[in-house]
Protein backbone atom coordinates (compact mmCIF):
# COMPACT_ATOMS: atom_id res chain seq x y z
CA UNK A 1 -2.24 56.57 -36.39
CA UNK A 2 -0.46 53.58 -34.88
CA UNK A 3 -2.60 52.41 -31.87
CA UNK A 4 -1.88 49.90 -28.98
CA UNK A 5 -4.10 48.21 -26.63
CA UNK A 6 -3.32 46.00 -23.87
CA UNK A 7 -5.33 43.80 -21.81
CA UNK A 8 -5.68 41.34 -19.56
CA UNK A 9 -4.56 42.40 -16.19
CA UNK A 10 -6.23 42.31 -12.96
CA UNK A 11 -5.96 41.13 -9.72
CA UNK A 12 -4.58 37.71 -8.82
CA UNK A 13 -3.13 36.04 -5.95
CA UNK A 14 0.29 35.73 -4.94
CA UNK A 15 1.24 32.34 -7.44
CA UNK A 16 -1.24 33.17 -9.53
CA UNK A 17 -0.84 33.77 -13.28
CA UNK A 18 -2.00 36.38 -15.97
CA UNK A 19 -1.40 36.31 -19.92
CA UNK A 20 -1.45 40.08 -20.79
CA UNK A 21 -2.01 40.47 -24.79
CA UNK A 22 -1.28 43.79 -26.80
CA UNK A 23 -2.83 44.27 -29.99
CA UNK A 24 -1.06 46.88 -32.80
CA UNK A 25 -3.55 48.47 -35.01
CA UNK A 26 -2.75 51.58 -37.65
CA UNK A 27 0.58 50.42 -38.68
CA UNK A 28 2.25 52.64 -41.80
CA UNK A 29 1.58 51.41 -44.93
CA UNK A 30 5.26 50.47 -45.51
CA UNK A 31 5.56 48.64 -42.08
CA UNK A 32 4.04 45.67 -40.42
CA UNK A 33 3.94 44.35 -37.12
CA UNK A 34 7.03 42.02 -37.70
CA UNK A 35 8.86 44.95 -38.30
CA UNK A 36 9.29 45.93 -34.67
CA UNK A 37 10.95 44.89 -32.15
CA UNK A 38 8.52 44.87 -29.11
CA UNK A 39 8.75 44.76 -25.07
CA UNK A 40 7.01 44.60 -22.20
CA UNK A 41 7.52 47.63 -19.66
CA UNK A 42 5.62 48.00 -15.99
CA UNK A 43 5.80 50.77 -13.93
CA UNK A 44 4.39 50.89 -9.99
CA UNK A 45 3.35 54.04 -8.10
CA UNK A 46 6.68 56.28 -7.14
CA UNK A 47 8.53 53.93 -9.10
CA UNK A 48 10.44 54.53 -12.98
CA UNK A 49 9.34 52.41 -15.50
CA UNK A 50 11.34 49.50 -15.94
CA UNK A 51 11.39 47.00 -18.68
CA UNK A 52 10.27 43.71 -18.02
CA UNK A 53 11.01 41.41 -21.61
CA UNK A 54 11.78 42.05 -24.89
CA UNK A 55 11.24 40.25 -28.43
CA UNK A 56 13.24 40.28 -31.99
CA UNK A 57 10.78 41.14 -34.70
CA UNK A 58 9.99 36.51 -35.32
CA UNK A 59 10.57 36.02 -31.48
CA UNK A 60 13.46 34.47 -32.10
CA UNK A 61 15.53 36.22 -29.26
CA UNK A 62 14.21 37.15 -25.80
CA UNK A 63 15.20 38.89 -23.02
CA UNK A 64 14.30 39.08 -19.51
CA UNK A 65 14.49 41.41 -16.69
CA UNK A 66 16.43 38.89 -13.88
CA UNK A 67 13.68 39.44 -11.04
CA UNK A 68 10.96 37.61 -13.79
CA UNK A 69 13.31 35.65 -15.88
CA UNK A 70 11.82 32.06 -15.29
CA UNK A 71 8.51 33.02 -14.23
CA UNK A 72 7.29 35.12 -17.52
CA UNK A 73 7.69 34.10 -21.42
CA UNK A 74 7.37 36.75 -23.46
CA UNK A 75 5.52 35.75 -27.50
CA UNK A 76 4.12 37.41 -30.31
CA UNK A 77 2.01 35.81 -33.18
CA UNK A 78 2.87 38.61 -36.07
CA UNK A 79 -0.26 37.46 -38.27
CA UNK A 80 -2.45 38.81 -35.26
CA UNK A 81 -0.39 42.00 -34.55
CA UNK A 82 -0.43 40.58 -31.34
CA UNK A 83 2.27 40.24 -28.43
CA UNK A 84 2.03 38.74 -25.36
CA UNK A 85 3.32 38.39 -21.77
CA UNK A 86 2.37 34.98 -19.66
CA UNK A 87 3.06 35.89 -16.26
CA UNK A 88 3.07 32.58 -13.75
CA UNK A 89 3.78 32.28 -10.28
CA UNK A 90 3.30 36.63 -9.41
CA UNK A 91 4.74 38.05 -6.45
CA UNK A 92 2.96 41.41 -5.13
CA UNK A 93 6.42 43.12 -6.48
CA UNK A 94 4.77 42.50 -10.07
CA UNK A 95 2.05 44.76 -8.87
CA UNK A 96 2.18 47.44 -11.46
CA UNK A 97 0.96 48.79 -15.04
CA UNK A 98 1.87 47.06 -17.55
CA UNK A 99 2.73 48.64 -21.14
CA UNK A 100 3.20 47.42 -24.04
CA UNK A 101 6.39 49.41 -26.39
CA UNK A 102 7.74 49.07 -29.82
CA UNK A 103 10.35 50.23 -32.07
CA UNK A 104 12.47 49.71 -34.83
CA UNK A 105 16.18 48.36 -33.83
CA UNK A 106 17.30 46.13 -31.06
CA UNK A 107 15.73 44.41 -28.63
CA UNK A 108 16.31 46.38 -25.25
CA UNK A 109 14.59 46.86 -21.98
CA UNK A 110 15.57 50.19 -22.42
CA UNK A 111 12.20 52.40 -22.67
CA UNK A 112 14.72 54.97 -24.63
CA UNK A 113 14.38 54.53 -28.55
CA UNK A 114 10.45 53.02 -27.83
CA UNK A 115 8.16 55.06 -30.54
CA UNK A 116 4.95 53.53 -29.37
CA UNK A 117 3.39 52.94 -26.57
CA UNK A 118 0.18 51.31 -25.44
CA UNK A 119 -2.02 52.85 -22.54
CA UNK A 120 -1.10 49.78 -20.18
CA UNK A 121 -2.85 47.39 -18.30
CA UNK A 122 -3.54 47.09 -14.58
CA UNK A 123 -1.85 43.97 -12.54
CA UNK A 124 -2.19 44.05 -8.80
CA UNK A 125 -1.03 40.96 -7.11
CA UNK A 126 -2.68 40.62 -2.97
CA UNK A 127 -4.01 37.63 -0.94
């Protein structure tokens, strides 16, 4: 059973930074980690889930959501089934939980076509 766990949110102050990390555990025998594409989604209270960044299977192509493009980098080191979301200079509109997604196909910050899902990862972002 294909299991994902993020971590590293919590509260920080407007400016502040956060590296989330997601770890992939209970991948099929015939797939690995660098067979996925994988993104960063967050979702706020009343609010749809929206994607945030995505990365190509060797993070060689990225993509950001416009309102964080600049501010967040988006990585993955495939030997740790491991991705990752550095999140610098936070507003309080990046108050939200974060998830953690993958799939098999293109890299999208479409949550549509995402198999996987982690249980996400509180970031609240006050003075």
């Amino acid at each position: 059973q294909v299991q994902m766990v993020e971590s590293g949110g919590g509260m920080v102050q407007p400016g502040g930074s956060l590296r989330l990390s997601c770890t992939a555990s209970g991948l099929g025998s015939k797939l690995d980690f660098s067979d996925y594409v994988m993104a960063w989604f967050r979702q706020a209270p009343g609010e749809e889930r929206e994607g945030v960044s995505c990365t190509s299977e060797y993070g060689s192509a990225k993509y950001y959501r416009r309102s964080v493009e600049g501010r967040f980098t988006i990585s993955r080191d495939n030997a740790k089934n491991t991705l990752y979301l550095q999140m610098d200079n936070l507003r309080p509109d990046d108050s939200a939980t974060y998830y953690c997604a993958a799939h098999i196909g293109s890299c999208s910050l479409d949550r549509t076509g995402f198999e996987y899902w982690g249980q996400g990862t509180q970031v609240a972002v006050s003075s």
